[in-house]
C-alpha atoms as a PDB file:
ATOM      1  CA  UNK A   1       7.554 -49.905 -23.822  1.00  0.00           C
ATOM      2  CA  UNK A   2       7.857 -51.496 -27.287  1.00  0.00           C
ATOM      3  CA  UNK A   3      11.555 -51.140 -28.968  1.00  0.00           C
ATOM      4  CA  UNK A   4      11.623 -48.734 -31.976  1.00  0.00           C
ATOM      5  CA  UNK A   5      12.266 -49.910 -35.467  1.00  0.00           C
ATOM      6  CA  UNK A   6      14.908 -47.209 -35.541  1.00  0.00           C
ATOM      7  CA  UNK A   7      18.192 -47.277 -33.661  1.00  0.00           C
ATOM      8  CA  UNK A   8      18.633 -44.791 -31.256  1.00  0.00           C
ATOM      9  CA  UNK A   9      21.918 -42.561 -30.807  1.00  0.00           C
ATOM     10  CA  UNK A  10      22.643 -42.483 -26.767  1.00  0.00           C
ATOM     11  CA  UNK A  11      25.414 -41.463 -24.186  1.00  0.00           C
ATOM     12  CA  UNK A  12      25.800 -43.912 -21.888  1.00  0.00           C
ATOM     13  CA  UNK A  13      25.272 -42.437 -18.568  1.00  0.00           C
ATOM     14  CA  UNK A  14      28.064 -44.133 -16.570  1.00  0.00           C
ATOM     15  CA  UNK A  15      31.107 -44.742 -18.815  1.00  0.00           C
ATOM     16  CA  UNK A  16      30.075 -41.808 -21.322  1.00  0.00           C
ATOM     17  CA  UNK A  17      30.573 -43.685 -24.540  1.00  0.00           C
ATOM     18  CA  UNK A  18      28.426 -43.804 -27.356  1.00  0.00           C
ATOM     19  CA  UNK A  19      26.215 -46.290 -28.592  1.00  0.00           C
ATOM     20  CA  UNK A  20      23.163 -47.245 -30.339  1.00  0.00           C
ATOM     21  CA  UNK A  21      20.167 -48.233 -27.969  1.00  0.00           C
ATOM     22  CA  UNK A  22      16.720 -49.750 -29.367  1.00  0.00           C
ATOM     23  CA  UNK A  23      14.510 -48.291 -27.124  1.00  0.00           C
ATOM     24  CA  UNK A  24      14.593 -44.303 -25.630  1.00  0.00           C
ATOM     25  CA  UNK A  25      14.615 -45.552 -21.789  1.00  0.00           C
ATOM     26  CA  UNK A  26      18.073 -46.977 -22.424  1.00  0.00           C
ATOM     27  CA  UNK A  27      20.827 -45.802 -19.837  1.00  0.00           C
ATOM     28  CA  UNK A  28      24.009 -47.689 -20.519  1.00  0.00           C
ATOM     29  CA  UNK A  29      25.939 -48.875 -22.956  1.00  0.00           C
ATOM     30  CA  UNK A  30      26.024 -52.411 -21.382  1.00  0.00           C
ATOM     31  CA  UNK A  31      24.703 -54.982 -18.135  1.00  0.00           C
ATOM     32  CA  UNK A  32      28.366 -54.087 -16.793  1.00  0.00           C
ATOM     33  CA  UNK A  33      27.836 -50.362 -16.647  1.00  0.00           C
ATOM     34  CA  UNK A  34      23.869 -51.108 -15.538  1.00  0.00           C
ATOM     35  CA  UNK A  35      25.657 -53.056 -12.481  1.00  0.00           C
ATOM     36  CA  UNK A  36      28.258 -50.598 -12.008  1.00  0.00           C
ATOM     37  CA  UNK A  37      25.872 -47.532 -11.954  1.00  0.00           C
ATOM     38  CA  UNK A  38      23.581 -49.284  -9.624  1.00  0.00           C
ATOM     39  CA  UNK A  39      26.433 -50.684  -7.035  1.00  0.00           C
ATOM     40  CA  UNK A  40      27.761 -46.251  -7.064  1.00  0.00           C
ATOM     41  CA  UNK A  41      23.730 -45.174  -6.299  1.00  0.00           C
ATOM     42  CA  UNK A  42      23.770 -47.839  -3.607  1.00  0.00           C
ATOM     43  CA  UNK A  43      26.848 -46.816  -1.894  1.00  0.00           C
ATOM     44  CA  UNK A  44      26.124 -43.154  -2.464  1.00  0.00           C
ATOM     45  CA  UNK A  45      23.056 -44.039  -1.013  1.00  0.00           C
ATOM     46  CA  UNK A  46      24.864 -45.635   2.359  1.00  0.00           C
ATOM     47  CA  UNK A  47      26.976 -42.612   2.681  1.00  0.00           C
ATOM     48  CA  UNK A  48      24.237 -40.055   2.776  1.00  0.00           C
ATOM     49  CA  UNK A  49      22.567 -42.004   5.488  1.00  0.00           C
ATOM     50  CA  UNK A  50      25.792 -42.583   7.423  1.00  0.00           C
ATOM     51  CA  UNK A  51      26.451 -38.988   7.039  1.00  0.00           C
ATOM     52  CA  UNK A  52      22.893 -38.269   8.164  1.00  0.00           C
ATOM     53  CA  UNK A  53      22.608 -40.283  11.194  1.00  0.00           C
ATOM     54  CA  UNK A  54      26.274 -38.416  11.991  1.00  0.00           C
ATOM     55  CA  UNK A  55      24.851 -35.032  11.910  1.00  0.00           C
ATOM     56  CA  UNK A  56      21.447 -36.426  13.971  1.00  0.00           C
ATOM     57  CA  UNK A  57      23.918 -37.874  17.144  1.00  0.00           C
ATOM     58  CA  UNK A  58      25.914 -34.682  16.967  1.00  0.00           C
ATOM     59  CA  UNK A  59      22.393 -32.533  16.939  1.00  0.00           C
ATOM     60  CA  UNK A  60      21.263 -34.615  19.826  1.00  0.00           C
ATOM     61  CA  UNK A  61      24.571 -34.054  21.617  1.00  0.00           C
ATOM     62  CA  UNK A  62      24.413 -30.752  21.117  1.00  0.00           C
ATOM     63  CA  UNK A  63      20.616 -30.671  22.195  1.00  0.00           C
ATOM     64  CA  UNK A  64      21.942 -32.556  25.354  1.00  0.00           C
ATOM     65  CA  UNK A  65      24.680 -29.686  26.248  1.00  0.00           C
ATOM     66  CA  UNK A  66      22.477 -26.910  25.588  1.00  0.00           C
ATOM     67  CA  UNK A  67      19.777 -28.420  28.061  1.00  0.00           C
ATOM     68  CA  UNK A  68      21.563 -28.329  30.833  1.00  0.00           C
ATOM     69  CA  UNK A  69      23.676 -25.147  30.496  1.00  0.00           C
ATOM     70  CA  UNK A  70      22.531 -21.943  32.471  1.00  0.00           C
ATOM     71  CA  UNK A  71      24.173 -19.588  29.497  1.00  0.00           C
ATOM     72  CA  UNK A  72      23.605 -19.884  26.176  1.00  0.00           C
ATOM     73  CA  UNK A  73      25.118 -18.317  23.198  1.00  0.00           C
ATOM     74  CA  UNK A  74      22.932 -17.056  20.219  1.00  0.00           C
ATOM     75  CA  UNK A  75      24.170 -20.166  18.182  1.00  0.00           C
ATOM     76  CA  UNK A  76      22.806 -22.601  21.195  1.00  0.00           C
ATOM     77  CA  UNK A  77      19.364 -20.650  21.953  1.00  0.00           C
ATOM     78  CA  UNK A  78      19.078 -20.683  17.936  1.00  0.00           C
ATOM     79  CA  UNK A  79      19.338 -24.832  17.976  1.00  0.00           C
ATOM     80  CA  UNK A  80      17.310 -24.952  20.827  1.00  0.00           C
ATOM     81  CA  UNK A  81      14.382 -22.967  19.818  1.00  0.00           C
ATOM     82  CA  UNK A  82      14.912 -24.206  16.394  1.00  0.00           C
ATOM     83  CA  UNK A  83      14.931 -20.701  15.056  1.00  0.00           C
ATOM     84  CA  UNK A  84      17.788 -18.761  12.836  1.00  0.00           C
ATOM     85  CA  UNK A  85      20.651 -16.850  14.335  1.00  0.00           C
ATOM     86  CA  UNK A  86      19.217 -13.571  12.247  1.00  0.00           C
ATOM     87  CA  UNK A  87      15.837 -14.103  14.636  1.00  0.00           C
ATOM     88  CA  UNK A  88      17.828 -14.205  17.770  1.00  0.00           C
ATOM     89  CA  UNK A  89      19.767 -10.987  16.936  1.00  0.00           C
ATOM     90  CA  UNK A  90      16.529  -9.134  16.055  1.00  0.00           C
ATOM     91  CA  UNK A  91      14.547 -10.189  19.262  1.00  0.00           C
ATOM     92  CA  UNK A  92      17.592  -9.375  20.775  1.00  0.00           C
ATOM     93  CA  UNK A  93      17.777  -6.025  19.099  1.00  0.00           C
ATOM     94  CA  UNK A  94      13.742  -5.078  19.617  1.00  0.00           C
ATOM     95  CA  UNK A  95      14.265  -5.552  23.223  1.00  0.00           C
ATOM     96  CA  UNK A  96      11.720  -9.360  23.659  1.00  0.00           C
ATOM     97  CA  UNK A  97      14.939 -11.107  24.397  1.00  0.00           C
ATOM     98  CA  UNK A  98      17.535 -10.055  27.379  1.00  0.00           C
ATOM     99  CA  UNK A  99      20.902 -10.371  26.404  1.00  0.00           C
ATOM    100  CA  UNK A 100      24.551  -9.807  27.764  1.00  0.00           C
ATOM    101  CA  UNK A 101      27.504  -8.639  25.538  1.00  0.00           C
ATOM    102  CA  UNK A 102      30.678 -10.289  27.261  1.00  0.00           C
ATOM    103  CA  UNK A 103      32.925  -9.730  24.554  1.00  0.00           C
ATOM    104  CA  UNK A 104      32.840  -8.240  21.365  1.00  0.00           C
ATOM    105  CA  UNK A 105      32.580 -11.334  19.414  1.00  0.00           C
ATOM    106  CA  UNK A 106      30.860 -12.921  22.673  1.00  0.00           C
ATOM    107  CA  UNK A 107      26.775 -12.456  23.558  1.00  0.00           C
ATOM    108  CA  UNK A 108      25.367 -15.143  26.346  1.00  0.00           C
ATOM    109  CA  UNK A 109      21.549 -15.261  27.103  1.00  0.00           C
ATOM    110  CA  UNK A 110      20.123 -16.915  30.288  1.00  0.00           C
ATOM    111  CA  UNK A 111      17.899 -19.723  30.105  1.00  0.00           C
ATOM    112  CA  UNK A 112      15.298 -18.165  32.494  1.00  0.00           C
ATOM    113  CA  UNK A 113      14.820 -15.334  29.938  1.00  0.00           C
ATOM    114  CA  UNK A 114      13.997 -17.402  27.141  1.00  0.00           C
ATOM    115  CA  UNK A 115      11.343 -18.535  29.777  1.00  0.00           C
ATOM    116  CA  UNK A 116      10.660 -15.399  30.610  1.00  0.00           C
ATOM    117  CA  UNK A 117       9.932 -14.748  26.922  1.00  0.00           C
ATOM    118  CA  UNK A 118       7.985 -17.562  25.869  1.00  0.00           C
ATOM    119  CA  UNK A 119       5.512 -17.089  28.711  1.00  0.00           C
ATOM    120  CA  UNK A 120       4.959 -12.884  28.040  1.00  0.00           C
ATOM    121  CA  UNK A 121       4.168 -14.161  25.135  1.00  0.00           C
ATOM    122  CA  UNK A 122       0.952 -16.196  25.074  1.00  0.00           C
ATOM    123  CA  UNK A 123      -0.991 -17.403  22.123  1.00  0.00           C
ATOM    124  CA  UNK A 124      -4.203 -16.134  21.635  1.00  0.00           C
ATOM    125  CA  UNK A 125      -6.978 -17.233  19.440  1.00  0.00           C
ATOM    126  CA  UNK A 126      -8.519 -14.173  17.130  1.00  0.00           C
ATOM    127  CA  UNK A 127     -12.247 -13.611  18.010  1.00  0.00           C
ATOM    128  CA  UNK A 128     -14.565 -13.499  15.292  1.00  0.00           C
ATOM    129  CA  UNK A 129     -15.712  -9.865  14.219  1.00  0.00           C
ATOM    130  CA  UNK A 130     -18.593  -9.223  16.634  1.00  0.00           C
ATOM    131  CA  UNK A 131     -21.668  -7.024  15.535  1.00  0.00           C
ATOM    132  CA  UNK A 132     -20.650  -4.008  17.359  1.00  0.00           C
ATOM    133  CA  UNK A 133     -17.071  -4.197  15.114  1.00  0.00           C
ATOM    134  CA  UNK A 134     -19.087  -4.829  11.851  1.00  0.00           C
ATOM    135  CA  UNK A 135     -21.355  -1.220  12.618  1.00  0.00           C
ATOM    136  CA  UNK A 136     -18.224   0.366  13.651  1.00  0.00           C
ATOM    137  CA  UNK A 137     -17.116   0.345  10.064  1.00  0.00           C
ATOM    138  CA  UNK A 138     -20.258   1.665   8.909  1.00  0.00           C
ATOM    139  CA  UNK A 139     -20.734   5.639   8.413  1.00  0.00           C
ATOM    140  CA  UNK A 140     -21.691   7.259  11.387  1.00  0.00           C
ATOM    141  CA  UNK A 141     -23.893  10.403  11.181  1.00  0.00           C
ATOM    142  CA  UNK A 142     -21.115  13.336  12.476  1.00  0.00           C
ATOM    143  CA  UNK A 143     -23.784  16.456  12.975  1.00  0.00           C
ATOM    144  CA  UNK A 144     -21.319  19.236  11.792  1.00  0.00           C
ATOM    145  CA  UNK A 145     -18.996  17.274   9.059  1.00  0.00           C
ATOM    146  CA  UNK A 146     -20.117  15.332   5.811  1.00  0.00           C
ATOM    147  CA  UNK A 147     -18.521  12.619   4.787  1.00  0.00           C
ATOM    148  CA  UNK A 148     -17.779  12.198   0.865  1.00  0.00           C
ATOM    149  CA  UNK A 149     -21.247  10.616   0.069  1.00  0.00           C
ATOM    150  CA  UNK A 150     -23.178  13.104   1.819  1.00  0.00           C
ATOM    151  CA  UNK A 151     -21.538  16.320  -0.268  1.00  0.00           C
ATOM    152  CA  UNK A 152     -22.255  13.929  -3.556  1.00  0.00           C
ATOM    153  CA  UNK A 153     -25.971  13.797  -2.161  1.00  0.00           C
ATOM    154  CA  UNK A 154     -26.489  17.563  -1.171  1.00  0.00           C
ATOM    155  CA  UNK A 155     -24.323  19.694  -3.823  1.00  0.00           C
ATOM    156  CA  UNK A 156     -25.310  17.166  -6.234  1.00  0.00           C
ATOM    157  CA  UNK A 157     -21.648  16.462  -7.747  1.00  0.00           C
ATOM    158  CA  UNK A 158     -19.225  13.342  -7.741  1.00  0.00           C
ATOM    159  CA  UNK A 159     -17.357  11.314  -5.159  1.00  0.00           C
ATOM    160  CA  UNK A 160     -14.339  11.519  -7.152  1.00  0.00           C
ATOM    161  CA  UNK A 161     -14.167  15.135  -7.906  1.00  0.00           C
ATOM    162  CA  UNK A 162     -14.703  15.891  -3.743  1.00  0.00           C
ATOM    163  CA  UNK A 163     -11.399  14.598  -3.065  1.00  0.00           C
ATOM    164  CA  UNK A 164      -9.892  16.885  -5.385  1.00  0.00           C
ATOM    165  CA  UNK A 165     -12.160  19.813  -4.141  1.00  0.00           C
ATOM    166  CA  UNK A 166     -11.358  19.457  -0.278  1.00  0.00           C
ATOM    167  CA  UNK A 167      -7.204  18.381  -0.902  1.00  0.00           C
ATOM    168  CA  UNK A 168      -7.113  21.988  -3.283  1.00  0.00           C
ATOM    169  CA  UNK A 169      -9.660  24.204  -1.218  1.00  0.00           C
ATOM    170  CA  UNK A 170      -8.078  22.391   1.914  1.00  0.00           C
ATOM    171  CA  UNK A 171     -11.339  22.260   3.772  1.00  0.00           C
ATOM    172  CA  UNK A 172     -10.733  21.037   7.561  1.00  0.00           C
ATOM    173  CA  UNK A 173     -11.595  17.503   8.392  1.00  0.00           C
ATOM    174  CA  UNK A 174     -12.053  14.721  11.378  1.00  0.00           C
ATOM    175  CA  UNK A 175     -11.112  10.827  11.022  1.00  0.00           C
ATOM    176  CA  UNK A 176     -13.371   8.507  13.440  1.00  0.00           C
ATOM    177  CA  UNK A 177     -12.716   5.425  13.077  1.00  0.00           C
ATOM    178  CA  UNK A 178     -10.920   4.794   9.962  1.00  0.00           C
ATOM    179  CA  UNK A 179     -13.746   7.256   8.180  1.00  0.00           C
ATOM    180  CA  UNK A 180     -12.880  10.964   7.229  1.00  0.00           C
ATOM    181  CA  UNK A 181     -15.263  13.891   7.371  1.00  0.00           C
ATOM    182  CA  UNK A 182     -14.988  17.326   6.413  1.00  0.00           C
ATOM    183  CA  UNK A 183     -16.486  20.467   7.797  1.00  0.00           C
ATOM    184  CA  UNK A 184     -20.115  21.244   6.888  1.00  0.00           C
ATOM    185  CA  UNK A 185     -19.880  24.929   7.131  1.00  0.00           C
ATOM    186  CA  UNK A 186     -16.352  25.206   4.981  1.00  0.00           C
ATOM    187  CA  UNK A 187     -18.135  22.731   2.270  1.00  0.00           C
ATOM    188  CA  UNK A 188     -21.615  24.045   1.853  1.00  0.00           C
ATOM    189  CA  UNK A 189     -19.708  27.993   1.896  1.00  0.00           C
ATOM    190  CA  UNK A 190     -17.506  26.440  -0.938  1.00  0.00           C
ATOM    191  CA  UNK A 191     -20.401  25.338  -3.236  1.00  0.00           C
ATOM    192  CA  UNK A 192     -22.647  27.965  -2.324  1.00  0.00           C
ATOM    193  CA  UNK A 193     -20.027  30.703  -3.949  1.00  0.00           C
ATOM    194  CA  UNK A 194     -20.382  28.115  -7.033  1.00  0.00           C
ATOM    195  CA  UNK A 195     -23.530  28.362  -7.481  1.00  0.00           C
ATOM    196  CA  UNK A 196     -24.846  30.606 -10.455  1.00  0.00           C
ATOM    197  CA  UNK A 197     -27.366  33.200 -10.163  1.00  0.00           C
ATOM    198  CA  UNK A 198     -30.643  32.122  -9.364  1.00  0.00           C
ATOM    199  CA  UNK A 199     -31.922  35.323 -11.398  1.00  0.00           C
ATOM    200  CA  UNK A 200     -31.277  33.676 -14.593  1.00  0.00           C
ATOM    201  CA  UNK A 201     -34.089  31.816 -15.816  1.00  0.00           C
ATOM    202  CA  UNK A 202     -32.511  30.606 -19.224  1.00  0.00           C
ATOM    203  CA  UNK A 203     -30.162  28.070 -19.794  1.00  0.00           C
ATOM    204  CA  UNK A 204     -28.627  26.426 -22.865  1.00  0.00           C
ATOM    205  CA  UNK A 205     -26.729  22.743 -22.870  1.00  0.00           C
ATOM    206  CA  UNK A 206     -23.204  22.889 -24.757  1.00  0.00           C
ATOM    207  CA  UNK A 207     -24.726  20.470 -27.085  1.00  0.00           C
ATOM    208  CA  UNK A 208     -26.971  22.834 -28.176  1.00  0.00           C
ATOM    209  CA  UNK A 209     -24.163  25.691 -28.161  1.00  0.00           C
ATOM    210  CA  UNK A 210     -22.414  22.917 -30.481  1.00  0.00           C
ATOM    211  CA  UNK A 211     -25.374  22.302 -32.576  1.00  0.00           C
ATOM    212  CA  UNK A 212     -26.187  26.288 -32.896  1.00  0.00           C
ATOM    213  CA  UNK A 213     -22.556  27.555 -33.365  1.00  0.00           C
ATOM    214  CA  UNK A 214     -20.560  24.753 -34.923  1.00  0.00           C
ATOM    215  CA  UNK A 215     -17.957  24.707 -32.428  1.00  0.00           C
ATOM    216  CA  UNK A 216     -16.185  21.791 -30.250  1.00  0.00           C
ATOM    217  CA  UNK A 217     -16.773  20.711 -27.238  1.00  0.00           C
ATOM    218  CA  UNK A 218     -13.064  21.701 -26.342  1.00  0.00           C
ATOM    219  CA  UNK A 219     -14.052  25.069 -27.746  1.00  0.00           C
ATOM    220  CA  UNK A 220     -16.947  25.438 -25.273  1.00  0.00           C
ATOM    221  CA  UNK A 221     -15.342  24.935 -22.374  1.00  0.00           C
ATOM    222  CA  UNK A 222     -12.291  27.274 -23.122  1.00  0.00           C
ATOM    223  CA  UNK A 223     -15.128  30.575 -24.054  1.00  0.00           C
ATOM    224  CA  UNK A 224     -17.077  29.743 -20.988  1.00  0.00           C
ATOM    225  CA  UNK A 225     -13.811  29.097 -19.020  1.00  0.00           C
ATOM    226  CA  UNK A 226     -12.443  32.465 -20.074  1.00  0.00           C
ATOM    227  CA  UNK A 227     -15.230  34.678 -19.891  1.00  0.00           C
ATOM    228  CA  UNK A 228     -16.536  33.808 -17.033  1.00  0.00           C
ATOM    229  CA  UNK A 229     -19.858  32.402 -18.475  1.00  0.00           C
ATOM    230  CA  UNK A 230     -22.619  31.035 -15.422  1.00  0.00           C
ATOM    231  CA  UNK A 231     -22.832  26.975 -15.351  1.00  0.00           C
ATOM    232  CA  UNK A 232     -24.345  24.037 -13.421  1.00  0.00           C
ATOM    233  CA  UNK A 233     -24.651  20.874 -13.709  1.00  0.00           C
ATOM    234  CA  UNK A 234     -28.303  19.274 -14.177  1.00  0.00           C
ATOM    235  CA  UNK A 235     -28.411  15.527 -12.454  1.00  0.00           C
ATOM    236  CA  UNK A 236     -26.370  12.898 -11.263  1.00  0.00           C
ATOM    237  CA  UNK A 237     -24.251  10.882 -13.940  1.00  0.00           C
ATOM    238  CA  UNK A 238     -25.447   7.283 -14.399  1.00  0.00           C
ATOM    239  CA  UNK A 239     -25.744   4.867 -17.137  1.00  0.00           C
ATOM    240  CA  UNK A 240     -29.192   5.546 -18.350  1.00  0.00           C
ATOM    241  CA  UNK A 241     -29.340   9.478 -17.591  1.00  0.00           C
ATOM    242  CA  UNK A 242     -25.879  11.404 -17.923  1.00  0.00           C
ATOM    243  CA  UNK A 243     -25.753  14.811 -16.219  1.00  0.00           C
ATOM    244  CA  UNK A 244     -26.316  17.907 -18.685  1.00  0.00           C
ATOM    245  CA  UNK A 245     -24.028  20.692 -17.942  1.00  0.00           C
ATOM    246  CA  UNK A 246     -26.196  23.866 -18.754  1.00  0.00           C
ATOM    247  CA  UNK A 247     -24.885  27.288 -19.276  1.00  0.00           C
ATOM    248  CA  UNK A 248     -26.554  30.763 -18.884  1.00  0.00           C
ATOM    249  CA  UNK A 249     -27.792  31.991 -22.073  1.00  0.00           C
ATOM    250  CA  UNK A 250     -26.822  36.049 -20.519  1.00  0.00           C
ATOM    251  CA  UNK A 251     -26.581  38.517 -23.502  1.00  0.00           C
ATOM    252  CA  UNK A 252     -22.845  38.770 -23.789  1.00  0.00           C
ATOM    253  CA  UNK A 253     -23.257  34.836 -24.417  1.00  0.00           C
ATOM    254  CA  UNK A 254     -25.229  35.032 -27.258  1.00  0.00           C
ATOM    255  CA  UNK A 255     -23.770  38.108 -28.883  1.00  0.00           C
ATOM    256  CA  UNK A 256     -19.666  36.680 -28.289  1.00  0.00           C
ATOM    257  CA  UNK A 257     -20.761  33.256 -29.781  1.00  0.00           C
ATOM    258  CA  UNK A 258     -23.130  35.214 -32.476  1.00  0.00           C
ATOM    259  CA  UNK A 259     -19.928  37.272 -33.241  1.00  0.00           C
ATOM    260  CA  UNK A 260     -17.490  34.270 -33.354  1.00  0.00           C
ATOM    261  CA  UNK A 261     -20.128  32.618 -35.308  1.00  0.00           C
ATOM    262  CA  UNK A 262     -19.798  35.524 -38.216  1.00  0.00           C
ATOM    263  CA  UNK A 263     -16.381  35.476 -38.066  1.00  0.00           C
ATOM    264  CA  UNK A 264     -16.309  32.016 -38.728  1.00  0.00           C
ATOM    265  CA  UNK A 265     -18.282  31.762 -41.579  1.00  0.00           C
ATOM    266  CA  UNK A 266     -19.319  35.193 -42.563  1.00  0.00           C
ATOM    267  CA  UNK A 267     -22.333  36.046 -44.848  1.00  0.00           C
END
């Protein structure tokens, strides 16, 4: 890197004094502190691996005990199936491993039940899904329930608004396999006591109702809600044809909204 025009402010990073540097990479102060950092990293270095080669002769010692002991405590199963002591205690716990309690501060395991546990417990490669799984997640036809699609289809309303229905109504249902369906009988009773008079052969839109009496869509709702006024929905919502909800023009309709209407702005 080229040296900078500028002298640079540093802290040498051995002795800790200050000095100016000519380049940013700078370390130390001086070659004497360069040598003496680099002598304390080597020695450092030597220590760790001393220390490291300690721990790997005591391991293998260790190792070497273990493998010929008939009991084990949870410390020496741990090391020897390279595991924590917090996995010991809860195979212990769940019943997998066989253990005896000789003291209170004292648990020994025999070596022929860690056998015995390693071989109840082979491993097992997981099969692809075969085609018999993949239709098993498919719908299955269930002659006296529907499932959720099917009431959208037939009563000609919304997924979403079925799970409300059947969870308020509480309408009895089946799960096969993974799938729930609900009674066909308790469903189709439900709607039918929904559905308006098929006497009335004239039907207005609550757009028009809007349009016609200057009132909200809010307001709509709430005088149909509270008097009781015939409705029904006219297809399925999509993106290119939204569902009209149509209500029945009866005579009270027309003369409460006709009477509101005069209220409202009177002649």
């Amino acid at each position: 890197m080229t040296a900078s025009k500028e002298r640079i402010l540093k802290i040498c990073e051995y002795c800790g004094k200050s000095f100016y540097a000519s380049k940013s990479t700078t370390r130390y102060c001086s070659k004497q502190c360069n040598s003496y950092a680099y002598k304390a990293a080597k020695r450092e270095e030597k220590v760790k691996m001393a220390e490291t080669m300690s721990h790997r002769k005591a391991s293998e010692k260790s190792m070497s005990e273990i493998l010929v002991k008939e009991y084990l405590t949870i410390q020496e199963v741990a090391i020897l199936l390279g595991l924590s002591r917090q996995t010991i205690y809860n195979m212990v716990y769940s019943g997998k491993l066989r253990a005896s309690k000789i003291t209170s501060r004292l648990s020994l395991i025999r070596k022929r039940d860690i056998d015995y546990l390693v071989d109840s417990l082979p491993y097992t490669t997981k099969k692809s899904a075969s085609k018999e799984a993949v239709h098993a997640n498919r719908e299955l036809p269930v002659p006296e329930y529907y499932s959720a699609k099917e009431i959208a289809e037939v009563h000609n309303t919304y997924e979403t608004a079925i799970y409300e229905i059947v969870k308020k109504v509480k309408i009895s249902r089946i799960s096969i396999q993974g799938r729930v369906y609900w009674n066909k009988k308790e469903v189709d009773d439900y709607f039918a006591h929904l559905s308006p008079d098929p006497t009335i052969s004239e039907w207005m839109t609550v757009m028009d109702i809007q349009q016609k009496y200057c009132m909200t869509k809010t307001a709509v709702y709430s005088f149909v809600s509270h008097n009781a006024i015939p409705r029904k929905m006219e297809g399925l919502k999509s993106a290119t044809k939204p569902f009209n909800v149509l209500l029945a023009c009866t005579r009270p309709l027309i003369t409460e909204l006709s009477d509101k209407l005069r209220l409202i702005h009177p002649l």
